[in-house]
Each structure stands twice: as structure tokens, then as C-alpha cells.
Protein backbone atom coordinates (compact mmCIF):
# COMPACT_ATOMS: atom_id res chain seq x y z
CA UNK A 1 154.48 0.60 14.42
CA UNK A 2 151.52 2.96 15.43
CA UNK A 3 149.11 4.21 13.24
CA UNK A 4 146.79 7.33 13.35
CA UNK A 5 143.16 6.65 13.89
CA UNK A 6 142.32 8.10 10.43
CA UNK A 7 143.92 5.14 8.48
CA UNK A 8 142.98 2.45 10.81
CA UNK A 9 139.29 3.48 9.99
CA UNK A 10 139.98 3.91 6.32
CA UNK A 11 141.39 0.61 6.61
CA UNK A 12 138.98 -0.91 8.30
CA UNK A 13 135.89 0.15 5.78
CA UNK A 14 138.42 -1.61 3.21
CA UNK A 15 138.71 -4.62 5.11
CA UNK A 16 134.66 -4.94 5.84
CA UNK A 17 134.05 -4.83 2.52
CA UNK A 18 136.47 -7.57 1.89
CA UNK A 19 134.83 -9.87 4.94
CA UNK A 20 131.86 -9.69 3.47
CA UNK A 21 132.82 -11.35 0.40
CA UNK A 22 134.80 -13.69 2.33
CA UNK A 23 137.97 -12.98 1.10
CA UNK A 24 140.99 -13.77 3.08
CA UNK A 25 143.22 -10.75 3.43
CA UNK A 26 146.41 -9.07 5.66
CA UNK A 27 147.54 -6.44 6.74
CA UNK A 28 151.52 -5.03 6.54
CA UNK A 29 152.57 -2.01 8.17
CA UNK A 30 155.52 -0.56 7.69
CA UNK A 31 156.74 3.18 9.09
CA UNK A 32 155.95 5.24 5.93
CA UNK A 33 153.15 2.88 4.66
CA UNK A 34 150.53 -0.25 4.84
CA UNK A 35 149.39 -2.71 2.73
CA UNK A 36 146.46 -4.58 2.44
CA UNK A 37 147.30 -7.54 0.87
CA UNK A 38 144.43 -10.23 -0.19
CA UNK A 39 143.44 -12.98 -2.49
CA UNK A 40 140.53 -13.44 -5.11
CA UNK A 41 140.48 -17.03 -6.58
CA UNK A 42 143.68 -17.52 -5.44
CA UNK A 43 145.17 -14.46 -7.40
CA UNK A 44 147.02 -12.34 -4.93
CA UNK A 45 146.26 -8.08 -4.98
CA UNK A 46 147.27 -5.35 -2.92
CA UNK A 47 146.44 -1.81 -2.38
CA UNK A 48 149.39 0.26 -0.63
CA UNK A 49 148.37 3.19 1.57
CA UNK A 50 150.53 5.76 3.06
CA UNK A 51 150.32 6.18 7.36
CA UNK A 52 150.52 10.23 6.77
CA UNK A 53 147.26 11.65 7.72
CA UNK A 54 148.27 14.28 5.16
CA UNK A 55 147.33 11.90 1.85
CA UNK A 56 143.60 12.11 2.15
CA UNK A 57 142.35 11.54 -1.03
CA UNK A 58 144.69 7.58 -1.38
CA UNK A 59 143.17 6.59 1.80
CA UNK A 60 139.18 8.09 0.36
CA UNK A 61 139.82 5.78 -2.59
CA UNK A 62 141.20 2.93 -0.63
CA UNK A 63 137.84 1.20 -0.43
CA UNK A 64 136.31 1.93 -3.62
CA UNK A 65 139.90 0.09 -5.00
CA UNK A 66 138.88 -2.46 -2.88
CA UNK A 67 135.13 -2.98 -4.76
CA UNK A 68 136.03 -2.13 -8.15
CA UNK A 69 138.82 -5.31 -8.16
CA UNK A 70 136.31 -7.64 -6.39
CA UNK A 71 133.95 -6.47 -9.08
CA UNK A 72 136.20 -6.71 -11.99
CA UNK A 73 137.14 -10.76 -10.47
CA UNK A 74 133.49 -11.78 -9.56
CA UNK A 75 132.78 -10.88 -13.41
CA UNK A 76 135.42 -13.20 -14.39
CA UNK A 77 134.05 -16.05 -12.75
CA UNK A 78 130.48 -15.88 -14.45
């Protein structure tokens, strides 16, 4: 399945901020949609974002998704 350029970067940002935590993720791509799937203390999440270059403002918010969750778990742990 290809994908444009636009979500593979959008993507990508997510999945930097997710390597520098050193979480474990994956990636699922599917025609209309991928999904980045990953674990935080062996809870599984996901964030779903569409492969149309027309949904800018899911893919903007991708990342920030991304932070607030590893936020929200890193604040459980203390």
C-alpha cells in the first residue's frame, strides 16, 4: 500500500517522539487508513490516521496524541 509523503512525515514526527521514550511501537497500513499501534507499561494504544492528504488537521494532531498519552502514563507511574 503506498502512502503520500505528507503522512509518512506526520507519521514519522509521531514515531520520534515515541523512540525517544523508548517505547516499542508499529505501524498498520491499510488502503483508507494507518495505525500506529504501541505499548506503555505493557498497556497497548493506538492512534488511527487516515492516508487522504485531504484530513489535515487528524494528521497535525497525530503527534501531540502521541505526547499527551505518554504524559498522562509517565504520571501514573510516579
Amino acid at each position: 500500500m503506498r502512502i503520500t509523503k505528507q503522512v509518512r512525515e506526520y507519521i514519522s514526527l509521531a514515531t520520534q517522539a515515541l523512540e525517544d521514550h523508548g517505547i516499542e511501537y508499529q505501524i498498520e497500513i491499510s488502503s483508507r487508513h494507518s495505525r500506529l499501534v504501541y505499548w506503555i507499561n505493557d498497556k497497548r494504544f493506538f492512534a488511527t490516521i487516515s492516508n487522504s492528504t485531504s484530513d489535515n488537521r487528524a494528521r497535525l494532531n497525530l503527534k501531540s496524541d502521541v505526547m499527551r498519552t505518554i504524559r498522562q502514563q509517565q504520571g501514573e507511574l510516579k
